[in-house]
C-alpha atoms as a PDB file:
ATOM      1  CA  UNK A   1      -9.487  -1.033   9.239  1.00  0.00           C
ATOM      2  CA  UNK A   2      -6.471   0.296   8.529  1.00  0.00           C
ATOM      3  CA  UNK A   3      -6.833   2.382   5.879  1.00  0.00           C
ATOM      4  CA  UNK A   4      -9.177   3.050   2.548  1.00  0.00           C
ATOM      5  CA  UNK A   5      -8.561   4.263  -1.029  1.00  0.00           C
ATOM      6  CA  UNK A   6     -11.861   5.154  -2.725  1.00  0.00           C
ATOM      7  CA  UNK A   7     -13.977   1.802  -2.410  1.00  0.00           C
ATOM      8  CA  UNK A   8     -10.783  -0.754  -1.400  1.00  0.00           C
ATOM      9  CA  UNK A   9     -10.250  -1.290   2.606  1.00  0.00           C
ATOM     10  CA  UNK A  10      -7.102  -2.322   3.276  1.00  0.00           C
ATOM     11  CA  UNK A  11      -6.683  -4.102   6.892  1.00  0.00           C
ATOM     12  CA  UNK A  12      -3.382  -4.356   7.578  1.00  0.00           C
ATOM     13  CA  UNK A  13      -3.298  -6.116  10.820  1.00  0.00           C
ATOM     14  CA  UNK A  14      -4.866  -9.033   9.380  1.00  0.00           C
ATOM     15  CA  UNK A  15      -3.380  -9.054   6.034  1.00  0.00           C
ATOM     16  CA  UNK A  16      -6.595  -8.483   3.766  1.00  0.00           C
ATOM     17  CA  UNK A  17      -7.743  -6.032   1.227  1.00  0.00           C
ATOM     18  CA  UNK A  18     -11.060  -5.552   0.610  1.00  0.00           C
ATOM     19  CA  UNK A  19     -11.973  -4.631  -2.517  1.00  0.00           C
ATOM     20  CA  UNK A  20     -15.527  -4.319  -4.499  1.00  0.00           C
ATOM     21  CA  UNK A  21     -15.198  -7.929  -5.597  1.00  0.00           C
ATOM     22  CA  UNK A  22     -14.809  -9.187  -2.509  1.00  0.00           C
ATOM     23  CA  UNK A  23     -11.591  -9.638  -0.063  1.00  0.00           C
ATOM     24  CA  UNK A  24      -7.720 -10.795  -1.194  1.00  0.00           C
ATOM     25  CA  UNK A  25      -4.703 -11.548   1.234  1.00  0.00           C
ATOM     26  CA  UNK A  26      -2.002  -9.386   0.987  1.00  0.00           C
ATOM     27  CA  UNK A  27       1.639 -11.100   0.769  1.00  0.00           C
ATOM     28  CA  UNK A  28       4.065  -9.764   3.809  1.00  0.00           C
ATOM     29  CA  UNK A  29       6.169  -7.515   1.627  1.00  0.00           C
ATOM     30  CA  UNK A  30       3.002  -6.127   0.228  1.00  0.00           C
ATOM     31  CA  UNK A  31       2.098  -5.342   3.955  1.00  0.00           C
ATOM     32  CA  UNK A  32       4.920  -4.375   4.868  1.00  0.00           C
ATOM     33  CA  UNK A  33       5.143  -1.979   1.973  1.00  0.00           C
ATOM     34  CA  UNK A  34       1.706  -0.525   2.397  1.00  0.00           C
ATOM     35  CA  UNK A  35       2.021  -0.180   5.918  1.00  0.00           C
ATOM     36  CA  UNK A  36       4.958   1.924   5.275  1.00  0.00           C
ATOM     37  CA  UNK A  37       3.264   4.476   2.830  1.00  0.00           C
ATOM     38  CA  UNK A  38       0.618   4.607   4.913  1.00  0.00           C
ATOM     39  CA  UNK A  39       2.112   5.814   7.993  1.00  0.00           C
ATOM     40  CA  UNK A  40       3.040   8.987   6.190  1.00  0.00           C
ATOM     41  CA  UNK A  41      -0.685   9.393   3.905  1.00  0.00           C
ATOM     42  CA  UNK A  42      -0.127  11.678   0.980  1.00  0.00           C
ATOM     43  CA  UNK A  43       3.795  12.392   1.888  1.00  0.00           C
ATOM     44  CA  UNK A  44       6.731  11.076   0.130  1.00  0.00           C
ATOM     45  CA  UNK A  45       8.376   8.203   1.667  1.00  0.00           C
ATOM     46  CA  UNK A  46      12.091   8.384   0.084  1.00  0.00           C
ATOM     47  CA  UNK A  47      13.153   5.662  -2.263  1.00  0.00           C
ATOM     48  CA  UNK A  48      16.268   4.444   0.514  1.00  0.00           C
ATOM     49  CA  UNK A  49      14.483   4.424   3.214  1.00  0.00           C
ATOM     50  CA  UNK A  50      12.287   1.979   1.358  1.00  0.00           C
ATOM     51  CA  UNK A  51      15.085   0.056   0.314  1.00  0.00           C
ATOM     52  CA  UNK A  52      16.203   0.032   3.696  1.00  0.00           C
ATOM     53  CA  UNK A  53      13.052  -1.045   5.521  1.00  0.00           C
ATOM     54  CA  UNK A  54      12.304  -3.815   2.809  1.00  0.00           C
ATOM     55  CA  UNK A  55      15.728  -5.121   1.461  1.00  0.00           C
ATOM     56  CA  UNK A  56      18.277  -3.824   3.922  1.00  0.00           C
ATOM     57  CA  UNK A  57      21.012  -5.595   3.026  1.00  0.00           C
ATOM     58  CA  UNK A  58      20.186  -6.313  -0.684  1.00  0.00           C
ATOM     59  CA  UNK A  59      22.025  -4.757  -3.182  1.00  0.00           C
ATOM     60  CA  UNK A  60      20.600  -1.430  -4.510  1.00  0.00           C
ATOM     61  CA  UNK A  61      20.163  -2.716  -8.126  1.00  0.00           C
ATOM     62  CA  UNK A  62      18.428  -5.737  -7.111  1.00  0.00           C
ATOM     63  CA  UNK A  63      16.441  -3.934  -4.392  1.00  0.00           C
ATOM     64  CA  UNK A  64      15.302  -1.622  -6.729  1.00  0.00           C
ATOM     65  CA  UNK A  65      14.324  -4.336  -9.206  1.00  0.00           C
ATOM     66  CA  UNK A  66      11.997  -5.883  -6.415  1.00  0.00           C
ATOM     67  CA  UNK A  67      10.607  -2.707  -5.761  1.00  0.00           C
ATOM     68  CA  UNK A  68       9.514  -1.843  -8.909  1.00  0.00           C
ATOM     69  CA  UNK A  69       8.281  -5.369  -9.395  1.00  0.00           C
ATOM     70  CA  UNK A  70       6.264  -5.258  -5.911  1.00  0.00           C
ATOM     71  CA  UNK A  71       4.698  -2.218  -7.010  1.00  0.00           C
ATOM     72  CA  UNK A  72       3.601  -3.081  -9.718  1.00  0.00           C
ATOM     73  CA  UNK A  73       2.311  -5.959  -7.922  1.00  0.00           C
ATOM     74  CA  UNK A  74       0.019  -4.075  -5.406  1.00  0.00           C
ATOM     75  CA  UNK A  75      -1.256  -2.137  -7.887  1.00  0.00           C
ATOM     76  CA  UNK A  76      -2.584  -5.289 -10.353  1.00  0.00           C
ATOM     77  CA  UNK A  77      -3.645  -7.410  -7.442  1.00  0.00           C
ATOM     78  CA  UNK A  78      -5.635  -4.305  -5.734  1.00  0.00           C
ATOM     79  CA  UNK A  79      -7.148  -2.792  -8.888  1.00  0.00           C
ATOM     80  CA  UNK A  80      -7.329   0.420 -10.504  1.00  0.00           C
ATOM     81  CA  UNK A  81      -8.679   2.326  -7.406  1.00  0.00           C
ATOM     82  CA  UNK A  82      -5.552   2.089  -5.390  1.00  0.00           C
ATOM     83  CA  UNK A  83      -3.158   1.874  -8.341  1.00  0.00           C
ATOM     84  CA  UNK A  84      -4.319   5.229  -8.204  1.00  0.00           C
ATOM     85  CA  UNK A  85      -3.732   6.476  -5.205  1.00  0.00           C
ATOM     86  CA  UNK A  86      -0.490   4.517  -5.594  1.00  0.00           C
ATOM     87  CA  UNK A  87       2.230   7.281  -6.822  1.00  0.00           C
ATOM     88  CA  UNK A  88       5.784   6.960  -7.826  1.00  0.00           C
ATOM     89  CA  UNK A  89       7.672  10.080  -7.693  1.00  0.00           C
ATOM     90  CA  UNK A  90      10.552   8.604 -10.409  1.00  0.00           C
ATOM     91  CA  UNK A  91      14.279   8.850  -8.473  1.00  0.00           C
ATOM     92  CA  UNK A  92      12.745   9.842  -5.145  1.00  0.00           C
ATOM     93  CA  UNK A  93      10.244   7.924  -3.718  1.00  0.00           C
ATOM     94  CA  UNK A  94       6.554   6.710  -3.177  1.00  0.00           C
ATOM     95  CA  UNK A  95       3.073   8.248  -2.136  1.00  0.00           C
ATOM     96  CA  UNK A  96       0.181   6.780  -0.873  1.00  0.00           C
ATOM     97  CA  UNK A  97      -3.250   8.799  -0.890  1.00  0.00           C
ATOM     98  CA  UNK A  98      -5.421   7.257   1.385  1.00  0.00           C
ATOM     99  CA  UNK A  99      -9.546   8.696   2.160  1.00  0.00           C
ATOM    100  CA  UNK A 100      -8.778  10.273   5.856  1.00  0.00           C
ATOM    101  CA  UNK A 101     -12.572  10.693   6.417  1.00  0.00           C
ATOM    102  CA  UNK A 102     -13.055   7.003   5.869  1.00  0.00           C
ATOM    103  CA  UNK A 103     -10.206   6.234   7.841  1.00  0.00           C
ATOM    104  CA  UNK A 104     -10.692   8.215  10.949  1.00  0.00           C
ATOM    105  CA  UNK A 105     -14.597   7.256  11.015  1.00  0.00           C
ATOM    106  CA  UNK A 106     -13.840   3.097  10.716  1.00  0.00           C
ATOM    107  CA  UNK A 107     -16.554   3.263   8.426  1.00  0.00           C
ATOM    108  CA  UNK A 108     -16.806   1.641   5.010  1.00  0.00           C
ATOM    109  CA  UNK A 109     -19.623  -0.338   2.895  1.00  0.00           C
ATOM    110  CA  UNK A 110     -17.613  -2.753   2.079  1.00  0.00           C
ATOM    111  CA  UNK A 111     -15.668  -3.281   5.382  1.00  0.00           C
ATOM    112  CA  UNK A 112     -16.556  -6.768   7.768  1.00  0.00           C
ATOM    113  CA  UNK A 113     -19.268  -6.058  10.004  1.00  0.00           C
ATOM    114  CA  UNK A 114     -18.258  -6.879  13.096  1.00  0.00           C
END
């Protein structure tokens, strides 16, 4: 597993979130943004270098746009326990609080046995 937020395992490798109700495919860009956020747990990860990694190339207005509309995104499609953990720090970036002791141990109830 990747990495958790309260009671949602999100497996990046493979694309999936698991969540109480059972398990949802994340869209690339949804990936790729979580991945991101994740690398850095609980830090800021600057609005441009965002932008960069996800619409390099894009305009800024329309790359913002996207942004905000991906966010908002991740946070409907994976519930109220990562929208959450999910932070927007307006004009400066994003933060991602992720469960480090569920992380490091690979250990979940609701993760795939396999």
């Amino acid at each position: 597993m990747s990495f958790y937020c309260s009671k949602v395992g999100v497996d990046l490798a493979n694309h999936v979130a698991w969540l109480p109700d059972g398990p949802i495919g994340l869209r690339p860009q949804e990936a790729r943004l979580l991945r991101l956020l994740s690398s850095a747990p609980g830090r800021l990860i600057p609005t441009p270098q965002i932008l960069s990694t996800l619409y390099g190339g894009v305009p800024d207005e329309s790359a913002k746009i996207r942004l905000k509309a991906l966010v908002a995104d991740i946070r409907r499609r994976l519930g109220p326990l990562v929208a959450s953990r999910l932070r927007a720090a307006r004009g400066l970036g994003l933060i991602l609080y992720v469960d480090q002791a569920d992380a490091e141990s690979g250990t979940h109830p609701i993760a795939p046995v396999r």
